[in-house]
PDB file of N, CA and C in Angstrom:
ATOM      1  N   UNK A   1      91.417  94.241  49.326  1.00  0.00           N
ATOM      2  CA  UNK A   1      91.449  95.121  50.476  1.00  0.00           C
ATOM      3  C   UNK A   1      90.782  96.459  50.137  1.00  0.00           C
ATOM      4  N   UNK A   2      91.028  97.243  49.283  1.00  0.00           N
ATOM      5  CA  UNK A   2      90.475  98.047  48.326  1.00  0.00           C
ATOM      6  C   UNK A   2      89.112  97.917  48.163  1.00  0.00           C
ATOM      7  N   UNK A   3      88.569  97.052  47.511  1.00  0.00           N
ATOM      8  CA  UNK A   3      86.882  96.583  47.595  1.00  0.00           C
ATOM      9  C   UNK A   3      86.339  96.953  48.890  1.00  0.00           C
ATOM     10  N   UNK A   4      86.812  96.095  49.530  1.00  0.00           N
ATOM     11  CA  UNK A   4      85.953  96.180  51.376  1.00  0.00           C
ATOM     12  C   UNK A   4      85.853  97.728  51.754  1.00  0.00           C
ATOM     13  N   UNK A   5      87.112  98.159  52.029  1.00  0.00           N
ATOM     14  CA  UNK A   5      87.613  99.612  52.107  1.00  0.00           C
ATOM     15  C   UNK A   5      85.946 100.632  51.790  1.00  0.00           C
ATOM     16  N   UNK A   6      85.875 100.118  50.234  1.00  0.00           N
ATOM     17  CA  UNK A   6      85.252 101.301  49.642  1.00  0.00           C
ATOM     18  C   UNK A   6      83.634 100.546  49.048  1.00  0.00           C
ATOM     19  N   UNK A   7      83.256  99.284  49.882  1.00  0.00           N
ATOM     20  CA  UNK A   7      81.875  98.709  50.504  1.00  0.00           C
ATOM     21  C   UNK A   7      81.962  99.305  51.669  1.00  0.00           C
ATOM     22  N   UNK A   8      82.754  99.429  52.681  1.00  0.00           N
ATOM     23  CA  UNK A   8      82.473  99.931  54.039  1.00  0.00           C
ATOM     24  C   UNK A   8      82.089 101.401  53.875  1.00  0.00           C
ATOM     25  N   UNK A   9      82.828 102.197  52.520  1.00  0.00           N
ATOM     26  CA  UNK A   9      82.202 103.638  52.734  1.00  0.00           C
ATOM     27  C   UNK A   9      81.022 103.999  52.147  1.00  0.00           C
ATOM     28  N   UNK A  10      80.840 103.032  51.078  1.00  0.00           N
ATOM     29  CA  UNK A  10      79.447 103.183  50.315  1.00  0.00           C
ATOM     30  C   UNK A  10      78.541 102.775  51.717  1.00  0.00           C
ATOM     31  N   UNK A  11      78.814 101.519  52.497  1.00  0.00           N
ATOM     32  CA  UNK A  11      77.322 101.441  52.788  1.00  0.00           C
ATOM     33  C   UNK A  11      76.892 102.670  53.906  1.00  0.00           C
ATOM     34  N   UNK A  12      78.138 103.100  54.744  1.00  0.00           N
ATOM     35  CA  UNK A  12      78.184 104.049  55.418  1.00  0.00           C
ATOM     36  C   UNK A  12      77.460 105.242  55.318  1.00  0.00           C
ATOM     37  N   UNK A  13      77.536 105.496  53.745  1.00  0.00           N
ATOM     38  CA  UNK A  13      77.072 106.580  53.147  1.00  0.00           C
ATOM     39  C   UNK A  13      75.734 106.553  53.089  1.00  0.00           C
ATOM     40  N   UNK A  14      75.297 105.372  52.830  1.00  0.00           N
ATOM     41  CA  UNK A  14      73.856 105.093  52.459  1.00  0.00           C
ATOM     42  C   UNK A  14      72.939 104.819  53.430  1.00  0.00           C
ATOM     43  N   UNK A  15      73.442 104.259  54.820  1.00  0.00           N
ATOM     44  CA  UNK A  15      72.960 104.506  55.652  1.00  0.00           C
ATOM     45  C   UNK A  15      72.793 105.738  56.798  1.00  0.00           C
ATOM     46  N   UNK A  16      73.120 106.537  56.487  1.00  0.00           N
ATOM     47  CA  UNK A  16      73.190 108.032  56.785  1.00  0.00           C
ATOM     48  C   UNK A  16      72.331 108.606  55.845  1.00  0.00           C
ATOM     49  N   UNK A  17      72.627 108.744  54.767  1.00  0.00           N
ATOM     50  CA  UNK A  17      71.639 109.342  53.336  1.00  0.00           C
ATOM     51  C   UNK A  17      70.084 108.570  53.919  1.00  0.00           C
ATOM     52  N   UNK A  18      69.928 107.153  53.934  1.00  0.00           N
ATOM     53  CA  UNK A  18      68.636 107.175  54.928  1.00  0.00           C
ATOM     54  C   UNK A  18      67.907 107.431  55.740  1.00  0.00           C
ATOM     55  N   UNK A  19      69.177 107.330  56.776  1.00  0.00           N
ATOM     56  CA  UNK A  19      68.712 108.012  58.326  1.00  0.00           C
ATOM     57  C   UNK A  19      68.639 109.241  58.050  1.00  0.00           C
ATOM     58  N   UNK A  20      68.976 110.149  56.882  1.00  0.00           N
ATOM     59  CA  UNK A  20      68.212 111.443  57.606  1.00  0.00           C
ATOM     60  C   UNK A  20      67.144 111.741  56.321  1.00  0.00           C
ATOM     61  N   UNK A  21      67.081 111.094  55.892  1.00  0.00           N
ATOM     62  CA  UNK A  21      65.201 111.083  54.980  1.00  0.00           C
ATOM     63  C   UNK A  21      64.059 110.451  55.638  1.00  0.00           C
ATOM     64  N   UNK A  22      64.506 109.767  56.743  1.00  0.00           N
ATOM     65  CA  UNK A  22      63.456 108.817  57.800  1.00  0.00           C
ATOM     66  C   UNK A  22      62.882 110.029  58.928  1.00  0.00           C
ATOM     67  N   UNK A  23      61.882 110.485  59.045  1.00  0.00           N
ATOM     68  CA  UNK A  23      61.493 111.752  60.133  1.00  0.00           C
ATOM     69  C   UNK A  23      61.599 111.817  61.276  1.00  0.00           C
ATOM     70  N   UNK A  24      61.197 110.182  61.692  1.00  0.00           N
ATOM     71  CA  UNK A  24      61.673 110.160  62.860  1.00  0.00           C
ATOM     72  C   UNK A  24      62.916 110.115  63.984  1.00  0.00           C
ATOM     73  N   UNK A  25      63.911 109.304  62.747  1.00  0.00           N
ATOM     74  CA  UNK A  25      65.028 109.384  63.704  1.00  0.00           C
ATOM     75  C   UNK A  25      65.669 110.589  63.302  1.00  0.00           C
ATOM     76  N   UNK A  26      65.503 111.597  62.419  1.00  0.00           N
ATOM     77  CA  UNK A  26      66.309 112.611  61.947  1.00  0.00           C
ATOM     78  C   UNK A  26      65.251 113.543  62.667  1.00  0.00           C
ATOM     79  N   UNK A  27      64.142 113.660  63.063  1.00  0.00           N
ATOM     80  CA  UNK A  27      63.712 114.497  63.896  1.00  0.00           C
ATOM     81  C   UNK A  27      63.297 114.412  65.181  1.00  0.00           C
ATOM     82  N   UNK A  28      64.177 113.260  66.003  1.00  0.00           N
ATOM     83  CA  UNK A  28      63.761 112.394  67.299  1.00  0.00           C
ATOM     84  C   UNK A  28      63.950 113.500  68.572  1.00  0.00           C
ATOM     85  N   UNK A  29      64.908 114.326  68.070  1.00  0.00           N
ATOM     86  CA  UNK A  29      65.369 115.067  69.605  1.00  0.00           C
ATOM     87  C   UNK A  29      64.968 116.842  68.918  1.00  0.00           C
ATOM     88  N   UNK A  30      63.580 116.711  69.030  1.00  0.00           N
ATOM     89  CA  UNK A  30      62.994 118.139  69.045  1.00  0.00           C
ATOM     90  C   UNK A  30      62.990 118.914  69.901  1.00  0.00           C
ATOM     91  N   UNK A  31      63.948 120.103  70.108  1.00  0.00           N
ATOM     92  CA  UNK A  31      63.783 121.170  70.983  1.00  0.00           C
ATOM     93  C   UNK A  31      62.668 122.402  70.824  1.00  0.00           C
ATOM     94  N   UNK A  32      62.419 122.534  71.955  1.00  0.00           N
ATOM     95  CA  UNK A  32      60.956 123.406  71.364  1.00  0.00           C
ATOM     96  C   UNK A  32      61.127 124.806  71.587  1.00  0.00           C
ATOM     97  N   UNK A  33      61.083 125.472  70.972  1.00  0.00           N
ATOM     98  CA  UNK A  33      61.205 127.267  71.096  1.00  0.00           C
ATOM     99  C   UNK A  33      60.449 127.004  72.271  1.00  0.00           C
ATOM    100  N   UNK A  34      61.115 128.507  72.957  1.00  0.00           N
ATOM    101  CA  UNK A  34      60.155 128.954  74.059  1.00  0.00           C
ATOM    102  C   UNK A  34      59.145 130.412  73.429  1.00  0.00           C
ATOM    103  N   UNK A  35      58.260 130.029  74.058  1.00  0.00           N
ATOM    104  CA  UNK A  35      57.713 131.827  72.895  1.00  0.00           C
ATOM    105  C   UNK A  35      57.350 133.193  73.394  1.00  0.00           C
ATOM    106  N   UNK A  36      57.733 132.895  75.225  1.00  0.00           N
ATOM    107  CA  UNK A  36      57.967 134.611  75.473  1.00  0.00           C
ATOM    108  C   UNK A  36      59.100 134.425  76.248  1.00  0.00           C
ATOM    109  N   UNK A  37      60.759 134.434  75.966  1.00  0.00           N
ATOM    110  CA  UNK A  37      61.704 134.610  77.018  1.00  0.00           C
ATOM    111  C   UNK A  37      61.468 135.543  77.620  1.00  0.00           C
ATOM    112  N   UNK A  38      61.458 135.459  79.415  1.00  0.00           N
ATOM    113  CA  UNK A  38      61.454 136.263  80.288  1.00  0.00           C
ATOM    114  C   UNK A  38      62.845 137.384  80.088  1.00  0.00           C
ATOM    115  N   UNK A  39      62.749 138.813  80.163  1.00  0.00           N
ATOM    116  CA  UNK A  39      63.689 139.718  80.185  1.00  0.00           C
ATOM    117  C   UNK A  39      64.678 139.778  81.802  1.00  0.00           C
ATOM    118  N   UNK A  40      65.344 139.478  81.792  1.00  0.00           N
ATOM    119  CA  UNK A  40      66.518 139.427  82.959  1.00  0.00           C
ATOM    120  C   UNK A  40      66.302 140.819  83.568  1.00  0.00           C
ATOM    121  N   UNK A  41      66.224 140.428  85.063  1.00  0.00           N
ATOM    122  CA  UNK A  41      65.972 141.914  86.360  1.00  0.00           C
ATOM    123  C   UNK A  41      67.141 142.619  86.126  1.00  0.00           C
ATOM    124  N   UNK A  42      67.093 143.712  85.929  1.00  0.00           N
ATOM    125  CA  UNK A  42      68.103 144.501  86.481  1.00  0.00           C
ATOM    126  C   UNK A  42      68.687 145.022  87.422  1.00  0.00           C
ATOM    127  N   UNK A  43      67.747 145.025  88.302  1.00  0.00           N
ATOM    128  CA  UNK A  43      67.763 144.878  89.687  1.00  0.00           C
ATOM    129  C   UNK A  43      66.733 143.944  90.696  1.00  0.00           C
ATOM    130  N   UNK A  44      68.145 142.976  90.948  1.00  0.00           N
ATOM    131  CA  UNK A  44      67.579 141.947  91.792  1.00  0.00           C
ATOM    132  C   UNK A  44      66.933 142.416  93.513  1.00  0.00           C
ATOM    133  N   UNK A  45      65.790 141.593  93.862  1.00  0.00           N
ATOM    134  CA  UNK A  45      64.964 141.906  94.520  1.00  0.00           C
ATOM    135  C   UNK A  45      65.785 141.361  95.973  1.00  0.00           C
ATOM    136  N   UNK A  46      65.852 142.547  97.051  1.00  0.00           N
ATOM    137  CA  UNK A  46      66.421 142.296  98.410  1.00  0.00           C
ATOM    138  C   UNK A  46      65.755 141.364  98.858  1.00  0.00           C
ATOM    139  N   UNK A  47      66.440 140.129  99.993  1.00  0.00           N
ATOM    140  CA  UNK A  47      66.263 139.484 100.890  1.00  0.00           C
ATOM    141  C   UNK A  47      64.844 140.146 101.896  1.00  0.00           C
ATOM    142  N   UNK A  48      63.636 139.284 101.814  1.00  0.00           N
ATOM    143  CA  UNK A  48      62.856 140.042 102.921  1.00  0.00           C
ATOM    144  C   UNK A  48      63.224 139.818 104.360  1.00  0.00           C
ATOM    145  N   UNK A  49      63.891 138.999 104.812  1.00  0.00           N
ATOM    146  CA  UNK A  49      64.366 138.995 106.085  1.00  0.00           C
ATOM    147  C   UNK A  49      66.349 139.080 106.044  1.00  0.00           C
ATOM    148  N   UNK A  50      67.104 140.592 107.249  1.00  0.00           N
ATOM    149  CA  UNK A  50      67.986 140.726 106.826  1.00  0.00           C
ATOM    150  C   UNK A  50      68.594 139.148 107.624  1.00  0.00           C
ATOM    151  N   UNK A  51      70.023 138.759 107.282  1.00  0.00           N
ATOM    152  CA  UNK A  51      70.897 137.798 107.766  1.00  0.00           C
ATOM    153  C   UNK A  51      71.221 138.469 109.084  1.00  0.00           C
ATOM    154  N   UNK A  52      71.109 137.808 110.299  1.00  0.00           N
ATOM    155  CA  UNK A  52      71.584 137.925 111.355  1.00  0.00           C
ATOM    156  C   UNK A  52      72.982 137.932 111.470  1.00  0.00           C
ATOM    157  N   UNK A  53      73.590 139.215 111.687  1.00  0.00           N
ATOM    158  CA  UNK A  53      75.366 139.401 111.765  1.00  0.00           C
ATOM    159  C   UNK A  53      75.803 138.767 113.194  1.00  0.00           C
ATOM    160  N   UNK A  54      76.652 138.117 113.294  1.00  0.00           N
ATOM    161  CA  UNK A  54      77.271 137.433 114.661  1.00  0.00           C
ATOM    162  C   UNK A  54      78.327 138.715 114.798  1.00  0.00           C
ATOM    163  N   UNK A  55      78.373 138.875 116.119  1.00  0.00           N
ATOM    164  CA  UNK A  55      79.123 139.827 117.075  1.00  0.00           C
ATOM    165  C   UNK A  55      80.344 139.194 117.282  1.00  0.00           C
ATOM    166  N   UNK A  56      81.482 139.691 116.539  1.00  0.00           N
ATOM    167  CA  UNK A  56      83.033 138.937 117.266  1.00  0.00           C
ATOM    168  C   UNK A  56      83.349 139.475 118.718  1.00  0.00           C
ATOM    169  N   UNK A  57      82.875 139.433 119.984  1.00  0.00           N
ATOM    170  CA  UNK A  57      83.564 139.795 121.046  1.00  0.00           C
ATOM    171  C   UNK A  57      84.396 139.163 121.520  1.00  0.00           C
ATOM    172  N   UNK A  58      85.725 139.325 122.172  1.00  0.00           N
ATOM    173  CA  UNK A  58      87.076 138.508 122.697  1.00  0.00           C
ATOM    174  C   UNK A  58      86.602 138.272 124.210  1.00  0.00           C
ATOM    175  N   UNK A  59      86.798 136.846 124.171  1.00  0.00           N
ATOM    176  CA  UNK A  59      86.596 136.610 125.020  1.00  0.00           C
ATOM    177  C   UNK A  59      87.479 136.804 126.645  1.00  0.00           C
ATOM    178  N   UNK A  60      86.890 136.944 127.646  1.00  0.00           N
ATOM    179  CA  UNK A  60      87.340 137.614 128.867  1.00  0.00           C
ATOM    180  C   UNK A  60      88.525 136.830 128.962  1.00  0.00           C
ATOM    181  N   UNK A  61      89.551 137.330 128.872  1.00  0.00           N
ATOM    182  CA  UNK A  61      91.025 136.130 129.836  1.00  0.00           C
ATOM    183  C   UNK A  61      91.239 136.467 131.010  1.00  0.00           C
ATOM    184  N   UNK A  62      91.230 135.335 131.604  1.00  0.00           N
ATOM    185  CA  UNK A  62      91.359 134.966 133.037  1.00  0.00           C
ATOM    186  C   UNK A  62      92.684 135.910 133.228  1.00  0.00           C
ATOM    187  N   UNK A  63      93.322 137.160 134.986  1.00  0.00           N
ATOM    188  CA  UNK A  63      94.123 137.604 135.006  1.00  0.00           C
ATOM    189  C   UNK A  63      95.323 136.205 135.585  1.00  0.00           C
ATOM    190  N   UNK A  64      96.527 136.440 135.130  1.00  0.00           N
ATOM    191  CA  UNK A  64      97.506 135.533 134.914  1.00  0.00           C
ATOM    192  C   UNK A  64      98.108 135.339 137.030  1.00  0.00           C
ATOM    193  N   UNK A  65      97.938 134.305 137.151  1.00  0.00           N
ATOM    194  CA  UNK A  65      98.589 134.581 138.376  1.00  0.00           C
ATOM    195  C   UNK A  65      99.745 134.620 138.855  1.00  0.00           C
ATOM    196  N   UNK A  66     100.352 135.332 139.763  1.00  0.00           N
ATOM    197  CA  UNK A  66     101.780 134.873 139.850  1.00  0.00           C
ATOM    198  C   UNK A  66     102.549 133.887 139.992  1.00  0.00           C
ATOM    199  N   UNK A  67     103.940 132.950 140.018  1.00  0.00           N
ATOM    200  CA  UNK A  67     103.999 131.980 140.655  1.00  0.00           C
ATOM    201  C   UNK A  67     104.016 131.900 142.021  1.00  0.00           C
ATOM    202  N   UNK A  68     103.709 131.215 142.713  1.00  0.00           N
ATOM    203  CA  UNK A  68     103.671 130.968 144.033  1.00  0.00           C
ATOM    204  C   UNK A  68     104.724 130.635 144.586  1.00  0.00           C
ATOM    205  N   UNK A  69     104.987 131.585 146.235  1.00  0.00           N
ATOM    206  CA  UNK A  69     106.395 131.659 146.258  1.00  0.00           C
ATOM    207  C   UNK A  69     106.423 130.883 147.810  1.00  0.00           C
ATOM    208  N   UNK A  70     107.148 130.034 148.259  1.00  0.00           N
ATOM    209  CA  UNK A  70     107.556 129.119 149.253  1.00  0.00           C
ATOM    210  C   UNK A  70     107.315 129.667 150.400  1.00  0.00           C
ATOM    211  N   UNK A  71     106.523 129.133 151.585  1.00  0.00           N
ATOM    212  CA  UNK A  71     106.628 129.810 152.263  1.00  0.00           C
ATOM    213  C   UNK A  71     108.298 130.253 153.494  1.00  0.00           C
ATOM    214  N   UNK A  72     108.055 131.058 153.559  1.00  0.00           N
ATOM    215  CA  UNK A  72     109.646 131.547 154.597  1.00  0.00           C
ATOM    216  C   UNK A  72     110.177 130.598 155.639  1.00  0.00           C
ATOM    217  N   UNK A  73     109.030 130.255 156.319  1.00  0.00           N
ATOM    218  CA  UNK A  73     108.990 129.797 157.610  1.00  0.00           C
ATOM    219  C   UNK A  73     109.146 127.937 157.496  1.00  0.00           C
ATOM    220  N   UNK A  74     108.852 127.921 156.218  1.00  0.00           N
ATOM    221  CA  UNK A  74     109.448 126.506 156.586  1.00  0.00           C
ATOM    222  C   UNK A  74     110.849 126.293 156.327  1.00  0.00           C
ATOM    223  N   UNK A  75     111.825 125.348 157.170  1.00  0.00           N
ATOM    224  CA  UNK A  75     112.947 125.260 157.205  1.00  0.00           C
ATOM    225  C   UNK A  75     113.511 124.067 155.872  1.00  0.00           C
ATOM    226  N   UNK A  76     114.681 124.257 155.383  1.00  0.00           N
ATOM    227  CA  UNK A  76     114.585 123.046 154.483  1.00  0.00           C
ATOM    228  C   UNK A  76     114.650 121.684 155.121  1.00  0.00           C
ATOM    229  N   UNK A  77     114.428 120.616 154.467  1.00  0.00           N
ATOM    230  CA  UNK A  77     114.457 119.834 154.705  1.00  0.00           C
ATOM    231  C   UNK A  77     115.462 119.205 154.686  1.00  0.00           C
ATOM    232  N   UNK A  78     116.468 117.661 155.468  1.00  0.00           N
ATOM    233  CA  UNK A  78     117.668 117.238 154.830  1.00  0.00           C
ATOM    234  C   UNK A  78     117.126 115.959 154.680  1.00  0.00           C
ATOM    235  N   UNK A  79     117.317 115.189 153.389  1.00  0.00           N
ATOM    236  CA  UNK A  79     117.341 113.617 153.176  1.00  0.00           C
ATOM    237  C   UNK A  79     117.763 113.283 153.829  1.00  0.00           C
ATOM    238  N   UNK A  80     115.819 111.778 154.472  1.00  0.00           N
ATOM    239  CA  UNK A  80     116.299 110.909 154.886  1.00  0.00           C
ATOM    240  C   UNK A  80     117.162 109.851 154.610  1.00  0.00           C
ATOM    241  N   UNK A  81     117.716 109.279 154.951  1.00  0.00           N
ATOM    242  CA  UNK A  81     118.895 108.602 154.564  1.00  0.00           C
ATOM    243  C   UNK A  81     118.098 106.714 154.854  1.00  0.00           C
ATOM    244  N   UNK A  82     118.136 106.283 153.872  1.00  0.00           N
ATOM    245  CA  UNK A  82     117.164 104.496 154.356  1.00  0.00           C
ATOM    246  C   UNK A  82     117.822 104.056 154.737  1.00  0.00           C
ATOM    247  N   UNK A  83     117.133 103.196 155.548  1.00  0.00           N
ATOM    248  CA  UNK A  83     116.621 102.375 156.638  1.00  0.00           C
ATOM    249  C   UNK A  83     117.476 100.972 156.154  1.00  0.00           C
ATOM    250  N   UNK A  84     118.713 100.062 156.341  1.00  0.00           N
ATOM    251  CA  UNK A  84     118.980  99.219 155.855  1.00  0.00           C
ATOM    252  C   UNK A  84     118.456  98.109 156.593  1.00  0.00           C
ATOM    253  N   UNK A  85     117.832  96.874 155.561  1.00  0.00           N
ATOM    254  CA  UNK A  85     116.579  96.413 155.770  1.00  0.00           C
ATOM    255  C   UNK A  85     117.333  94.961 155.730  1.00  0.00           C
ATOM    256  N   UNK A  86     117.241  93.988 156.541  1.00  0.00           N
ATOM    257  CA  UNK A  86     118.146  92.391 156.939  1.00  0.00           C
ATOM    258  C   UNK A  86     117.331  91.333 155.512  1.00  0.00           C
ATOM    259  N   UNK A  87     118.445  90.884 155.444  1.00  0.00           N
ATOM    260  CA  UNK A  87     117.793  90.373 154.250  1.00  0.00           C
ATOM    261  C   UNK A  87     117.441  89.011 154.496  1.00  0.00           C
ATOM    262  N   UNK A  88     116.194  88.685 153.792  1.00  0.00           N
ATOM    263  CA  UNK A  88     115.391  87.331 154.574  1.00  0.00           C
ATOM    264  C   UNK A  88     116.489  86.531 154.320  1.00  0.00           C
ATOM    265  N   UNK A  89     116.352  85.728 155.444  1.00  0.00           N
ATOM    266  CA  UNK A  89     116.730  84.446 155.640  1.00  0.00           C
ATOM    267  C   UNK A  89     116.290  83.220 154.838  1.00  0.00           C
ATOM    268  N   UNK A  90     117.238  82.266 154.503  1.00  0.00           N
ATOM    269  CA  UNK A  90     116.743  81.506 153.491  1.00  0.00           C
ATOM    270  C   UNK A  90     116.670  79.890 154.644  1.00  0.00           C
ATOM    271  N   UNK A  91     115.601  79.356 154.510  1.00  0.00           N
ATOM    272  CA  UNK A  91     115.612  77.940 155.020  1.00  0.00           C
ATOM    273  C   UNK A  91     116.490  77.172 154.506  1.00  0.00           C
ATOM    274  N   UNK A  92     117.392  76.460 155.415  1.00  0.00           N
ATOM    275  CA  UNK A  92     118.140  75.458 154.635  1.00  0.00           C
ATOM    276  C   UNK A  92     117.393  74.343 154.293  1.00  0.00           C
ATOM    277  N   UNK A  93     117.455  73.960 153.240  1.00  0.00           N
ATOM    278  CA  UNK A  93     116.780  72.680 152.413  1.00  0.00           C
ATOM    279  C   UNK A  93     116.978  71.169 152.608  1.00  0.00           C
ATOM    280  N   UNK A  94     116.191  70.573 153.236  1.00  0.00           N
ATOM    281  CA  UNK A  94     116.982  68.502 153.297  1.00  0.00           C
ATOM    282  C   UNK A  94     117.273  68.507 152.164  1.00  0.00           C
ATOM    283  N   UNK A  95     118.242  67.860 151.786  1.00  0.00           N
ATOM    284  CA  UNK A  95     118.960  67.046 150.733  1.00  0.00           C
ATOM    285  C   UNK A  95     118.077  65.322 150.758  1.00  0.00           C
ATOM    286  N   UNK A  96     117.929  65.251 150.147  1.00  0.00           N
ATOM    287  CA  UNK A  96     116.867  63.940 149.682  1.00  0.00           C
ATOM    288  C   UNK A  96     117.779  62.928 149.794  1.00  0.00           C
TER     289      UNK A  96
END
């Protein structure tokens, strides 16, 4: 168990100790200087056209009306009382 252990770290080792003597894969992800960084504004340059501000105006409310009041002149009314209505008649049926 021991052996394997310490084959797995040798070869580990040795394949790393390769990979970075090989140029290409140890120099695959080249970042490239830039060679005049631009100096940051100190003062940033205004909008040439300003933003159009929206106007909050409240809108008009309708004036509230009163409730509407009954007229005087009509008298109340008293429930009609229904109409009792005869109840249909049923045909008497032959007996077979």
């Amino acid at each position: 168990m021991r052996r394997s252990i310490l084959s797995l770290c040798f070869h580990l080792a040795l394949v790393i100790a390769l990979a970075a003597n090989v140029p290409d894969i140890a120099n695959g992800r080249v970042i490239e200087a830039k060679s005049d960084p631009k100096p940051a504004d100190p003062k940033p340059k205004p909008d040439p056209t300003p933003k159009p501000q929206l106007e909050t105006k409240p809108s008009p409310q309708p004036n509230p009306q009163p409730n509407p009041q009954p007229d005087p002149k009509l008298s109340p009314q008293s429930n009609p009382k229904p109409t009792p209505q005869p109840e249909p008649k049923q045909d008497p049926q032959p007996n077979p």
